[in-house]
C-alpha atoms as a PDB file:
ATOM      1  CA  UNK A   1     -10.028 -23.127 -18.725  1.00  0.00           C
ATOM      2  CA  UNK A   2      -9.205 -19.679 -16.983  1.00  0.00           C
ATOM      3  CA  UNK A   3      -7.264 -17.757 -14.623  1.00  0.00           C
ATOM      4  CA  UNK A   4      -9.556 -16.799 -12.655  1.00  0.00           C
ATOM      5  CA  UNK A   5      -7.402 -14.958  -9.845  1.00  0.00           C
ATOM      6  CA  UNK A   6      -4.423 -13.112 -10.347  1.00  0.00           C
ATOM      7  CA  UNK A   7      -2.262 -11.989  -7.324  1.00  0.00           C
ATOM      8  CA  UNK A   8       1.005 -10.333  -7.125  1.00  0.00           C
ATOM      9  CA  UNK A   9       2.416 -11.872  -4.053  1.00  0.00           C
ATOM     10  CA  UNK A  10      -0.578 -13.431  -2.998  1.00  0.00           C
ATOM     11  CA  UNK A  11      -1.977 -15.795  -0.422  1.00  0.00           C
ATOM     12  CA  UNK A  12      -2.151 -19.618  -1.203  1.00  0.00           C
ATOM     13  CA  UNK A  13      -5.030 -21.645  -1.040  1.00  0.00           C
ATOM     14  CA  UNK A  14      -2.856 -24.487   1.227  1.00  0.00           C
ATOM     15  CA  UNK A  15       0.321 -24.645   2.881  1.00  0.00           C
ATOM     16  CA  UNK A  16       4.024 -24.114   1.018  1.00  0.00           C
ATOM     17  CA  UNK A  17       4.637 -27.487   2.304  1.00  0.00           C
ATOM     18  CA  UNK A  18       1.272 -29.392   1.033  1.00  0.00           C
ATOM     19  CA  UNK A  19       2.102 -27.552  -2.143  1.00  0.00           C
ATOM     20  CA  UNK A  20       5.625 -28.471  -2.246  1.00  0.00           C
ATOM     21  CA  UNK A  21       4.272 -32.599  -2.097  1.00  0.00           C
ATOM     22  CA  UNK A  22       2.775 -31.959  -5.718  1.00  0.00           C
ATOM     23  CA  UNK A  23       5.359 -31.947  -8.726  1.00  0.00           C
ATOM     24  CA  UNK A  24       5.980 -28.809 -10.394  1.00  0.00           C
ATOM     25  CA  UNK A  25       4.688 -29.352 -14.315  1.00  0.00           C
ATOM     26  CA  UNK A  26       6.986 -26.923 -15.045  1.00  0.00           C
ATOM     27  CA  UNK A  27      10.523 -27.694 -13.711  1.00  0.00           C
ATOM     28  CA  UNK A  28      11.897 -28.182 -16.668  1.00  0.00           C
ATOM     29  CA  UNK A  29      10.816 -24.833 -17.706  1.00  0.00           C
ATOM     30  CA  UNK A  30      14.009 -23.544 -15.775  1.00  0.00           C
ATOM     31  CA  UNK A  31      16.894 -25.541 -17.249  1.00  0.00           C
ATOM     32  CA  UNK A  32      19.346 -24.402 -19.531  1.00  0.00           C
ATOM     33  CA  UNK A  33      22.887 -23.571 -19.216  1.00  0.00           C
ATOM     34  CA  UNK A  34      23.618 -19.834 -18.701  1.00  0.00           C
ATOM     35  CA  UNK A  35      23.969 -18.052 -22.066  1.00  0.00           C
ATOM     36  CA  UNK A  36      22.891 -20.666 -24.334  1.00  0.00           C
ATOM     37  CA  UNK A  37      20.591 -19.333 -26.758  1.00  0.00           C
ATOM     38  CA  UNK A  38      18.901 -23.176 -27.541  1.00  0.00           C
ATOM     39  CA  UNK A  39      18.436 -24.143 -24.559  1.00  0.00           C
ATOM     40  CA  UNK A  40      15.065 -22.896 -23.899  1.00  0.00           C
ATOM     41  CA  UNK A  41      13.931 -24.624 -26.806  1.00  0.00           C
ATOM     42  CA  UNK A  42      15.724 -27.670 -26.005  1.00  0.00           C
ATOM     43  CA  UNK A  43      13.838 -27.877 -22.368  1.00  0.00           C
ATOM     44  CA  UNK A  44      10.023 -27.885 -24.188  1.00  0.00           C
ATOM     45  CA  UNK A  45       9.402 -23.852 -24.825  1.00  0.00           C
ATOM     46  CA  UNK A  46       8.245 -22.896 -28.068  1.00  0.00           C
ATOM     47  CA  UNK A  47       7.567 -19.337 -29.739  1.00  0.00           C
ATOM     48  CA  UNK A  48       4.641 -18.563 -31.879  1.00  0.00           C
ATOM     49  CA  UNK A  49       4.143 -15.503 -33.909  1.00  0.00           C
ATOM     50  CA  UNK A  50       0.431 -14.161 -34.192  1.00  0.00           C
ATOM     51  CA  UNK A  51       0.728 -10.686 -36.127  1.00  0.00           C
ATOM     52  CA  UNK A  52      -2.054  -8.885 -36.354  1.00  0.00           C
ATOM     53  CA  UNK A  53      -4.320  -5.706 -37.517  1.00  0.00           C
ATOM     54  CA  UNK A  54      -5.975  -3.540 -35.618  1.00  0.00           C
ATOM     55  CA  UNK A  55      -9.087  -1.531 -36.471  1.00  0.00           C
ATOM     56  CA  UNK A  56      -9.764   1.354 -34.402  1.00  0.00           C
ATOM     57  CA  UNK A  57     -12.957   2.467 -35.868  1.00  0.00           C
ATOM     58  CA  UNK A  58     -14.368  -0.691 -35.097  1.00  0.00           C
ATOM     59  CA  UNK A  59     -12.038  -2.168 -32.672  1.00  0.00           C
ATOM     60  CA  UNK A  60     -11.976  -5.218 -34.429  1.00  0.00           C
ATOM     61  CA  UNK A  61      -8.780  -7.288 -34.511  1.00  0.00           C
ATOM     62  CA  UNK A  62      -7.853  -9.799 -37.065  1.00  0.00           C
ATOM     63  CA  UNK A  63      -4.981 -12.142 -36.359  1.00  0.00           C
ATOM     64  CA  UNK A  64      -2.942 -13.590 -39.171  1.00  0.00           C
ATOM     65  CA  UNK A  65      -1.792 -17.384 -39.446  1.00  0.00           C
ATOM     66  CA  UNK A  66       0.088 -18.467 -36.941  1.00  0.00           C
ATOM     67  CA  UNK A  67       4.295 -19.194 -37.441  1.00  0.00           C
ATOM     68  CA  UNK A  68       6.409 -21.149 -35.297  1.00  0.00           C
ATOM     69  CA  UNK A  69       9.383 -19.373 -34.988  1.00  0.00           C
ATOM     70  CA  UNK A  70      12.806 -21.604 -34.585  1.00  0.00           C
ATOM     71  CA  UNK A  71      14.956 -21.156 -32.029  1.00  0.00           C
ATOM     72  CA  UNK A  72      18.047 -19.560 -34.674  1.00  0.00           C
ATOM     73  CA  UNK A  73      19.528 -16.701 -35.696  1.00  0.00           C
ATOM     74  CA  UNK A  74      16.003 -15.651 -37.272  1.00  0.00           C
ATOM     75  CA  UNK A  75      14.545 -16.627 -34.211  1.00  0.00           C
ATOM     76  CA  UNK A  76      14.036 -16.240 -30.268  1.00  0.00           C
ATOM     77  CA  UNK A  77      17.629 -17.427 -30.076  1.00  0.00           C
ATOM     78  CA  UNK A  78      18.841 -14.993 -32.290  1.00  0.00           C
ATOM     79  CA  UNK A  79      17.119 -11.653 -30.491  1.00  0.00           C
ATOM     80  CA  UNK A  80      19.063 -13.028 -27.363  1.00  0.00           C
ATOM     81  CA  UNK A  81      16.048 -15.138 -25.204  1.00  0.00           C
ATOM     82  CA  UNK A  82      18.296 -17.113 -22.895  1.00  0.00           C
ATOM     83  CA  UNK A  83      19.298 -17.886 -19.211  1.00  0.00           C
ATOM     84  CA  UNK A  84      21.510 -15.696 -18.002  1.00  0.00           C
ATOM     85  CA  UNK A  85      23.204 -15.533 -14.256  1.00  0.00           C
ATOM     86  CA  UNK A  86      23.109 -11.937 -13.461  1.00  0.00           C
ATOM     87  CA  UNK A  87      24.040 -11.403  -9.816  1.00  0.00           C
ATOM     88  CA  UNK A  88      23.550  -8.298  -7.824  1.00  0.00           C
ATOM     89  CA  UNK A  89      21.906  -6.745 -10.745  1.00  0.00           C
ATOM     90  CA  UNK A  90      18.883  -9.247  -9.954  1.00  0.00           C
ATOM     91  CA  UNK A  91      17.165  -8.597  -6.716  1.00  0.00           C
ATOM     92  CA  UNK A  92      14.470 -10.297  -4.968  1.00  0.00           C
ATOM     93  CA  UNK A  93      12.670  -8.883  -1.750  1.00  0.00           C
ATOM     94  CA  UNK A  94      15.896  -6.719  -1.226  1.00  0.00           C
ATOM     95  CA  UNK A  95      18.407  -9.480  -1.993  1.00  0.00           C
ATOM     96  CA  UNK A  96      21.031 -10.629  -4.762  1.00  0.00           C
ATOM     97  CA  UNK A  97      18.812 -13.461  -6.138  1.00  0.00           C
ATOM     98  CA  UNK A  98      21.294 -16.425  -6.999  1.00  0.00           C
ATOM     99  CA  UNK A  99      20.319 -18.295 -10.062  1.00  0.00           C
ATOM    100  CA  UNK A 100      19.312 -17.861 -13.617  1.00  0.00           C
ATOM    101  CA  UNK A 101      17.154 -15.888 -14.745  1.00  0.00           C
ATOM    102  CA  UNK A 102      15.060 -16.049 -18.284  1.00  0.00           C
ATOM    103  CA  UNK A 103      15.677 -13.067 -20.294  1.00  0.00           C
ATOM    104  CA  UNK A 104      12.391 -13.012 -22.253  1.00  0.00           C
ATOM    105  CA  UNK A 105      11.764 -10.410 -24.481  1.00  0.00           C
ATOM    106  CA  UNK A 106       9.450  -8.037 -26.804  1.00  0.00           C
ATOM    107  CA  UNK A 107      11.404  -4.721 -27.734  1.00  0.00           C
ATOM    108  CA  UNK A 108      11.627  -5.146 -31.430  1.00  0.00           C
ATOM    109  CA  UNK A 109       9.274  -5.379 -34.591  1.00  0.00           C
ATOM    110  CA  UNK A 110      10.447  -8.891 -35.330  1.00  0.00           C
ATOM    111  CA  UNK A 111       9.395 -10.335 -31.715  1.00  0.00           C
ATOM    112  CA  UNK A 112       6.556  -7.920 -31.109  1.00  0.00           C
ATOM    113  CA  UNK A 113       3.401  -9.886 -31.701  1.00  0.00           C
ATOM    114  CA  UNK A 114       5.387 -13.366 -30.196  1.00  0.00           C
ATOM    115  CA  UNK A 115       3.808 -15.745 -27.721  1.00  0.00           C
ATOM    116  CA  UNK A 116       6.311 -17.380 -26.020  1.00  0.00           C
ATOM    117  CA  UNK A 117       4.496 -20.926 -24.677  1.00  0.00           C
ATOM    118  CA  UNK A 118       5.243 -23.591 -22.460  1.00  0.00           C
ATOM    119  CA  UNK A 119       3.051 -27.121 -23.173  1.00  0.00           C
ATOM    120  CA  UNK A 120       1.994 -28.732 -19.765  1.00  0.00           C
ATOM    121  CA  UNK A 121       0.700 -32.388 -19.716  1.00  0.00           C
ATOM    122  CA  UNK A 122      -2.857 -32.673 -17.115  1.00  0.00           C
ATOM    123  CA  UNK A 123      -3.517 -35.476 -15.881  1.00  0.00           C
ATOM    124  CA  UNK A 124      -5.300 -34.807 -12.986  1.00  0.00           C
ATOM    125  CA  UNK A 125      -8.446 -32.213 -13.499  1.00  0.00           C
ATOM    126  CA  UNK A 126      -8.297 -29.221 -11.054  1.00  0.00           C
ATOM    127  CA  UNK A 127      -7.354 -25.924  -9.426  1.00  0.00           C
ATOM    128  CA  UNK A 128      -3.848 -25.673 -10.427  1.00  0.00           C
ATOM    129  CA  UNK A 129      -1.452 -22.706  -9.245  1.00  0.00           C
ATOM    130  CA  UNK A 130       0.744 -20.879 -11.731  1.00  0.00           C
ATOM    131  CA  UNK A 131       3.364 -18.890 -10.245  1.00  0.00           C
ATOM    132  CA  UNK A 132       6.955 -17.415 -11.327  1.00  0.00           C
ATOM    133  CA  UNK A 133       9.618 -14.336 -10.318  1.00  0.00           C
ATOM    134  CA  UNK A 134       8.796 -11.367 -12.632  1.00  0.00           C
ATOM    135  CA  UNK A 135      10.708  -8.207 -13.182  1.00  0.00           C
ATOM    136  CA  UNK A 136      11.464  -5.245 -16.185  1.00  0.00           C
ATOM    137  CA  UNK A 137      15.151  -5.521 -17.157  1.00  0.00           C
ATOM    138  CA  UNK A 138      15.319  -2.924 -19.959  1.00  0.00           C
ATOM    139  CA  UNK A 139      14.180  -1.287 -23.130  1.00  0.00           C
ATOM    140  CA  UNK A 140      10.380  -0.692 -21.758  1.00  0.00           C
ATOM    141  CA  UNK A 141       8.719   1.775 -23.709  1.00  0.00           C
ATOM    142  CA  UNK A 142       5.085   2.820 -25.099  1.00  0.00           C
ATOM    143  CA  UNK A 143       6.439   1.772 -28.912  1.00  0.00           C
ATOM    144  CA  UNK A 144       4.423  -1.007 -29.366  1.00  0.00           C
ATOM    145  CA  UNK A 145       2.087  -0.561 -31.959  1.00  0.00           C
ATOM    146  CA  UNK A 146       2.753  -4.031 -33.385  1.00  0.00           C
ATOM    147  CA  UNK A 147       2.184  -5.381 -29.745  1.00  0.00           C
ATOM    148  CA  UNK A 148      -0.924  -6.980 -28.068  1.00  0.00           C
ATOM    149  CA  UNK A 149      -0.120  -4.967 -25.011  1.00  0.00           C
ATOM    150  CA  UNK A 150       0.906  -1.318 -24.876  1.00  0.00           C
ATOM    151  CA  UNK A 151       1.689   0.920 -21.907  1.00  0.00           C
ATOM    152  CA  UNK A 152       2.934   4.386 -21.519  1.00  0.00           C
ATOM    153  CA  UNK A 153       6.536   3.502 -20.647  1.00  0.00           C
ATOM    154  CA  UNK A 154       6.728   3.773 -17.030  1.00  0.00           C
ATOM    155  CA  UNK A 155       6.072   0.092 -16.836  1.00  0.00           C
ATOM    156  CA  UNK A 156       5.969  -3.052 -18.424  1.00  0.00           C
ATOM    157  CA  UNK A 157       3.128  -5.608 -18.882  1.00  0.00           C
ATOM    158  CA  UNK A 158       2.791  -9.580 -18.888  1.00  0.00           C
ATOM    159  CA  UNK A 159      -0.189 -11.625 -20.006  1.00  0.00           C
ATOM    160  CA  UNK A 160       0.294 -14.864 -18.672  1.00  0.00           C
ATOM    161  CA  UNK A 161      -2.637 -17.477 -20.409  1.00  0.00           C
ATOM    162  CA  UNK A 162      -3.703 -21.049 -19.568  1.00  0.00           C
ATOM    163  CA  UNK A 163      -5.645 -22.427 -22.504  1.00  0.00           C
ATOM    164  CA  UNK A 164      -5.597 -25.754 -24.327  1.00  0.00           C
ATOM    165  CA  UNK A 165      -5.078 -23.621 -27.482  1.00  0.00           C
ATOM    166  CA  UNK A 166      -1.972 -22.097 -28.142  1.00  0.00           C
ATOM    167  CA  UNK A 167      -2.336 -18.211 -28.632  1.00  0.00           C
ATOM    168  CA  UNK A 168      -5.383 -15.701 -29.449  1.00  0.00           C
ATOM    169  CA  UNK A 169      -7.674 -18.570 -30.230  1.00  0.00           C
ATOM    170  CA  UNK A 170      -8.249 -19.547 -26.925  1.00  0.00           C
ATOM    171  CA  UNK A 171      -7.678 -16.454 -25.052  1.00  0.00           C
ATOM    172  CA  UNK A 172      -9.536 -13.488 -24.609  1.00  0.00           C
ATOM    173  CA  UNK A 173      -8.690 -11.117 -21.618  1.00  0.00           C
ATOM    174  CA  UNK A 174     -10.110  -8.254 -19.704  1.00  0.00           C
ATOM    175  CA  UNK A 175      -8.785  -5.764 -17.131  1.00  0.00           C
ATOM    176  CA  UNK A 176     -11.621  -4.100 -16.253  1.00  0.00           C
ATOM    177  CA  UNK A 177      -9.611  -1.255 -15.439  1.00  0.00           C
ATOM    178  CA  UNK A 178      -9.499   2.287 -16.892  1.00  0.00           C
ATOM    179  CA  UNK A 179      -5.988   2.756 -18.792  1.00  0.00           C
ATOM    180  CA  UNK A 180      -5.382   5.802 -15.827  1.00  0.00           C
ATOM    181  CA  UNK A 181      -5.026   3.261 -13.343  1.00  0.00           C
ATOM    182  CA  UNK A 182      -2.351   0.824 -14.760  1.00  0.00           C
ATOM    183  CA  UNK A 183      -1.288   2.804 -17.906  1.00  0.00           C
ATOM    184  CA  UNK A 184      -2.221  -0.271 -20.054  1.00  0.00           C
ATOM    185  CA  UNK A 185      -4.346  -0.378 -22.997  1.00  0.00           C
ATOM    186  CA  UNK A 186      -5.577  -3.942 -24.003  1.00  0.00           C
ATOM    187  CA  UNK A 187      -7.366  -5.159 -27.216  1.00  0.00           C
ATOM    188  CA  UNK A 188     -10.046  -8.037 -26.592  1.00  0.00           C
ATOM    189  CA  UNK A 189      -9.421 -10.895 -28.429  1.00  0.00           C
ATOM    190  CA  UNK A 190     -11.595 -13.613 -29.494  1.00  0.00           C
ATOM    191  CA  UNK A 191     -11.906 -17.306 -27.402  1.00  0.00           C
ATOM    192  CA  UNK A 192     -13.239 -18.599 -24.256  1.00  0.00           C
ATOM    193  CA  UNK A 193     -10.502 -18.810 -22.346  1.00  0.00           C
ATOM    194  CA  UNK A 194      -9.308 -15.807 -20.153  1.00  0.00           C
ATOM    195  CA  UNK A 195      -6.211 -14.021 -19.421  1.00  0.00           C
ATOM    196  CA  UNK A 196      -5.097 -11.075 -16.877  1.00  0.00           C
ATOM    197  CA  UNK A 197      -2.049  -9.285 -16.333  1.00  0.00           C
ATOM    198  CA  UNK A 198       1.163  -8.595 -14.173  1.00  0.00           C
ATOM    199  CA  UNK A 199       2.418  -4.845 -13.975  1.00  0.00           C
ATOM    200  CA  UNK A 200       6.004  -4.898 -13.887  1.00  0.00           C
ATOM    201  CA  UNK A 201       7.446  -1.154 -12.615  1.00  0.00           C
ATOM    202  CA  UNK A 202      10.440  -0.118 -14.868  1.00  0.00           C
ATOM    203  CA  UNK A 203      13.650   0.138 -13.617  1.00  0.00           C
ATOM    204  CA  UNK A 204      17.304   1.282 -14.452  1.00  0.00           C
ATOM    205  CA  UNK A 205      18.399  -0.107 -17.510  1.00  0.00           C
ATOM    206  CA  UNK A 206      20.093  -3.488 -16.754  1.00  0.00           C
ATOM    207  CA  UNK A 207      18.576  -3.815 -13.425  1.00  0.00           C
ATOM    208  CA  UNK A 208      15.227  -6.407 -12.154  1.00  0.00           C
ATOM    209  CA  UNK A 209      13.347  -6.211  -8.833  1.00  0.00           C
ATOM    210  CA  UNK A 210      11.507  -9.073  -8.849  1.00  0.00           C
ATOM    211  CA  UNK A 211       8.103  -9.812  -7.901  1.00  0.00           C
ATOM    212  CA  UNK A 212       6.213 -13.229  -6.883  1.00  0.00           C
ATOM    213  CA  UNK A 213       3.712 -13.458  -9.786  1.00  0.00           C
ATOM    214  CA  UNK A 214       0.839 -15.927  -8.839  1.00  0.00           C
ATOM    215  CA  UNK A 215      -2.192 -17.122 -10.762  1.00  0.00           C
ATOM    216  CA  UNK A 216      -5.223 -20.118  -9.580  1.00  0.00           C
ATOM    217  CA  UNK A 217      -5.849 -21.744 -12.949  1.00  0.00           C
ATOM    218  CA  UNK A 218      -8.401 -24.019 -13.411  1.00  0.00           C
ATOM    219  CA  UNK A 219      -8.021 -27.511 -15.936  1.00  0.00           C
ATOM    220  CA  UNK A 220     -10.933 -29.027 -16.457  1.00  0.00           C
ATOM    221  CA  UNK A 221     -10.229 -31.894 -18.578  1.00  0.00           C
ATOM    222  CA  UNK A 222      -6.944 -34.409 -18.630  1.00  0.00           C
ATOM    223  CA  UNK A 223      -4.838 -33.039 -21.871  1.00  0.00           C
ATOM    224  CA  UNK A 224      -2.167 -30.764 -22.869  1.00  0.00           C
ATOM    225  CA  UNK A 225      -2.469 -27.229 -21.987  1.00  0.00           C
ATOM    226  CA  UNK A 226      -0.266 -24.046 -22.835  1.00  0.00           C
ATOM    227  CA  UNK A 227       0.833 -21.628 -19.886  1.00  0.00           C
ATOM    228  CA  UNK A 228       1.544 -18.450 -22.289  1.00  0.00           C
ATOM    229  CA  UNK A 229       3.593 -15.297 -22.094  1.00  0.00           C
ATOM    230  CA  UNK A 230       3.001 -12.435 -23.930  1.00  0.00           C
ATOM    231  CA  UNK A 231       4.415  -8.722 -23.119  1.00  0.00           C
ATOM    232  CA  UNK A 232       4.502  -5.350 -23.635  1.00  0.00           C
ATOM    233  CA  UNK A 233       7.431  -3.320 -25.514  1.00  0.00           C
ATOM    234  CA  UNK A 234      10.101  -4.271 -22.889  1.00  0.00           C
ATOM    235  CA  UNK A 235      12.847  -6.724 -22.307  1.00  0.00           C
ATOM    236  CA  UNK A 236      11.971  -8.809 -19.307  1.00  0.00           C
ATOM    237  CA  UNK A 237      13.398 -11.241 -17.007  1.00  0.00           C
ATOM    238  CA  UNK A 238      11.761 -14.601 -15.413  1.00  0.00           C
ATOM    239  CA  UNK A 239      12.633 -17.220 -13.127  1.00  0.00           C
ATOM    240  CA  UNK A 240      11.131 -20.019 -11.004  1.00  0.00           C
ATOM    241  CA  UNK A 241       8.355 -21.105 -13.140  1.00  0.00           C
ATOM    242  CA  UNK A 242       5.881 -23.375 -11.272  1.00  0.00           C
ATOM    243  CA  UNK A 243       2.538 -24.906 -11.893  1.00  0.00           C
ATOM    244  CA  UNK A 244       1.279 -27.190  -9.070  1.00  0.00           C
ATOM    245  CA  UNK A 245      -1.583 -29.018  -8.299  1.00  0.00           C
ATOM    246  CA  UNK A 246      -4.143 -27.310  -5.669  1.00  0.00           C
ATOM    247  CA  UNK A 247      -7.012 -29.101  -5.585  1.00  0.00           C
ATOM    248  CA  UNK A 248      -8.359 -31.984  -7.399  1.00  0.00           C
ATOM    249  CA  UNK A 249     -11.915 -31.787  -8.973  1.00  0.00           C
ATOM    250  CA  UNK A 250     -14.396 -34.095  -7.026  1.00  0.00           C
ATOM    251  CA  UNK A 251     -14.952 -36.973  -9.011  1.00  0.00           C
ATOM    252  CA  UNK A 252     -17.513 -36.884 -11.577  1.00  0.00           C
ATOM    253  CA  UNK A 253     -16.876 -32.954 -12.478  1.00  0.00           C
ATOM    254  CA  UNK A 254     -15.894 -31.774 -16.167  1.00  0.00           C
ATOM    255  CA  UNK A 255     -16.808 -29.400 -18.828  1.00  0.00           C
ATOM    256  CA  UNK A 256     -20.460 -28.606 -17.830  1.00  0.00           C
ATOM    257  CA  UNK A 257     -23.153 -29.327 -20.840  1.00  0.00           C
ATOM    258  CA  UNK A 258     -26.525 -27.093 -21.514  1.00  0.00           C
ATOM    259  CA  UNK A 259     -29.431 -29.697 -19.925  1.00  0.00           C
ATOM    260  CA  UNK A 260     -32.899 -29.385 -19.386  1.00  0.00           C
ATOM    261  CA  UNK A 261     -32.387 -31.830 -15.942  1.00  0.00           C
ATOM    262  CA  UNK A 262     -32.915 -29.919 -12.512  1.00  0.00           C
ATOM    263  CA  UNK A 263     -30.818 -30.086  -9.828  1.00  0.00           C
ATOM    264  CA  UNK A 264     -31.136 -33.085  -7.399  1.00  0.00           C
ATOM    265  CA  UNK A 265     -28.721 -32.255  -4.777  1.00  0.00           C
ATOM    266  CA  UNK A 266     -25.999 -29.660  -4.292  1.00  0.00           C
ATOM    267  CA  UNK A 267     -22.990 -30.451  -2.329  1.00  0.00           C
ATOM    268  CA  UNK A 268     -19.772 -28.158  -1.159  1.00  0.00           C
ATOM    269  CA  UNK A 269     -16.321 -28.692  -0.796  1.00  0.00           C
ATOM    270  CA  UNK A 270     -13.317 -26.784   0.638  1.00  0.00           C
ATOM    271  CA  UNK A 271     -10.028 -26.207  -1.263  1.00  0.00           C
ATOM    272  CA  UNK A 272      -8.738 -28.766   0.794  1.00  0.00           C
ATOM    273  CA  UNK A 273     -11.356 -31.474  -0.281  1.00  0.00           C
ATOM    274  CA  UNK A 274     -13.368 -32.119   2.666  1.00  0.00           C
ATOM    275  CA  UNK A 275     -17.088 -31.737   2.670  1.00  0.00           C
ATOM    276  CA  UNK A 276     -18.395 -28.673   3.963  1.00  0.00           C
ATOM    277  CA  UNK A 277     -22.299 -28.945   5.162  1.00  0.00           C
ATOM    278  CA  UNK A 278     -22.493 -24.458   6.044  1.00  0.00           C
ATOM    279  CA  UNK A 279     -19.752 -22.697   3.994  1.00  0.00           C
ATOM    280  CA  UNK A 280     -19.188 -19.404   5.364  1.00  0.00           C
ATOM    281  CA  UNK A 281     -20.476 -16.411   3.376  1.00  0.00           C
ATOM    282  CA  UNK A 282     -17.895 -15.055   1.126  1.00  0.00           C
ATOM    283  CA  UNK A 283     -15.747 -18.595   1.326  1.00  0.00           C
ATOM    284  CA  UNK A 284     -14.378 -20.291  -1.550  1.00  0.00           C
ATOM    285  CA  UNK A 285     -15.846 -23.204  -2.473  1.00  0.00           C
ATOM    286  CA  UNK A 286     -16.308 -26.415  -4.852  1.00  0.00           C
ATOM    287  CA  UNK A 287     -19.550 -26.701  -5.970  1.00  0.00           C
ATOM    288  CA  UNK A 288     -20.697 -30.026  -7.116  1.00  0.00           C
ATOM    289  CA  UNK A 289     -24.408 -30.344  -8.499  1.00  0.00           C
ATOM    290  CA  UNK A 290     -26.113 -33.935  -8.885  1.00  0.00           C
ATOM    291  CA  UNK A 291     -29.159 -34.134 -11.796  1.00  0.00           C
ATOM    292  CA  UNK A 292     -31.768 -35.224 -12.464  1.00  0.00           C
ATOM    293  CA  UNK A 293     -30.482 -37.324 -15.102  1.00  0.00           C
ATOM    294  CA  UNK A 294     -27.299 -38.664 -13.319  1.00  0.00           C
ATOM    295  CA  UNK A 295     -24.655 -36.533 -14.485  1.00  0.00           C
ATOM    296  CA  UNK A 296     -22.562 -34.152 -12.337  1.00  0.00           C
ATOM    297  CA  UNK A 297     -21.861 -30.140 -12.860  1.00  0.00           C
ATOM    298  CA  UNK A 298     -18.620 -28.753 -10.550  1.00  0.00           C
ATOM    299  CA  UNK A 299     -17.340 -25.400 -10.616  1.00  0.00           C
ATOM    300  CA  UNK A 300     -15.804 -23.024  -8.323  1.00  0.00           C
ATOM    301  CA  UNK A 301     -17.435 -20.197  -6.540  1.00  0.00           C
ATOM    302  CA  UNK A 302     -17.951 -17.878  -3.756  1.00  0.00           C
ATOM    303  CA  UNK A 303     -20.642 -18.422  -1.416  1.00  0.00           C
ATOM    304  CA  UNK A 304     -22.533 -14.779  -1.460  1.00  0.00           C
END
């Protein structure tokens, strides 16, 4: 389970309207009456504290139990994490965006090392696309030192995950950038899952631009998995959470085992499913590898 491309306004693998025929696993992600306080809670999010230490000698981290925080005054609900119908102080590609927006947030010690997590149900293995409306609201600043992600206060910075763990365990990401090109200093965390990261630009105080924020995840197995937020020192605001089918895995594909069979046959597939016998150099393709001993290995990749 990774993200394995992350695009700020980017291209989709099919159509709007062939995406649009898949349900969105995450529609009721974006329900809640304006200004309630539970109502996140109420519509399936949760919010998990991870604290942590931080050794910079060794740059070793060590997370602490995890807590489930409640949705109360001690709480998510309590620091003010709600829907909230801002108007004209909410823009989108120039325009007043009309709807509600989630006011997600980690500008104080008490919410600092929080994951806020949405559980998915998969039932169909395969190249799923995350996507949501991103901006910086307020508060962004470099005082995060009890944060998993820290910037230099001219912008603010969301992890979005896809594991079938919630938090650190399952998630380990890597920007592969210097901290002079996005102001962003990460610390790599243990796991086999993978996460990246959206750059949100600060604004005025009280004021969003927001950006289309979209991710190509990849489920593997049928189960429960976690879409994940976690953020700089900032308070942020969110809308139009999706998560839609792509592509399904040919059949036979799953969680590829160590095996001493060779490789019978090797056949290719495009995003779109159908069988391709010369993929084009530098395509993305499905990859779907018959044994020796029966069994079948899929994964993604681009031809080279």
């Amino acid at each position: 389970m990774k993200i394995s491309t992350l695009l700020l306004g980017g291209a989709f693998l099919m159509s709007s309207s062939v995406m649009a025929q898949n349900p969105n696993l995450m529609e009721n992600a974006n329900k809640g009456a304006t200004g309630d306080k539970g109502a996140m809670a109420q519509n399936g999010w949760e919010c998990w504290k991870f604290p942590f230490t931080y050794d910079e000698i060794n740059e070793e981290i060590t997370v602490s139990d995890p807590e489930q925080m409640t949705w109360d005054a001690s709480g998510p609900g309590g620091n003010n994490v709600r829907w909230e119908n801002k108007g004209a102080a909410v823009k989108y590609e120039g325009n007043t965006y009309n709807g509600n927006v989630a006011f997600i947030r980690w500008d104080n010690g008490s919410i600092h090392s929080c994951w806020y997590v949405y559980p998915v149900e998969i039932t169909t293995p395969g190249i799923y696309e995350f996507s949501m409306l991103a901006g910086e609201w307020s508060n962004c600043s470099a005082d995060s030192d009890k944060s998993y992600l820290k910037t230099n206060g001219n912008e603010a910075a969301v992890m979005v995950a896809f594991s079938d763990k919630r938090g650190p365990e399952g998630i380990k990401w890597n920007l592969n950038v210097s901290d002079e090109d996005l102001a962003v200093s990460q610390i790599g965390l243990p796991g086999e899952g993978e996460g990246k990261l959206f750059i949100l630009p600060k604004t005025a105080n009280d004021f969003a631009e927001l950006q289309k924020c979209t991710a190509e995840v990849d489920a593997r197995n049928a189960g429960t998995y976690y879409v994940q937020f976690l953020g700089s020192h900032a308070l942020d605001v969110m809308a139009d959470f999706q998560l839609r089918l792509l592509q399904a895995f040919p059949d036979g594909s799953g969680v590829e085992e160590i095996s001493s069979a060779s490789v019978e046959s090797v056949t290719y597939f495009g995003i779109d499913g159908t069988v391709l016998s010369n993929p084009a150099k530098g395509s993305l393709v499905i990859e779907k590898k018959t044994m020796s001993d029966g069994s079948v290995k899929t994964c993604k990749k681009i031809i080279r």
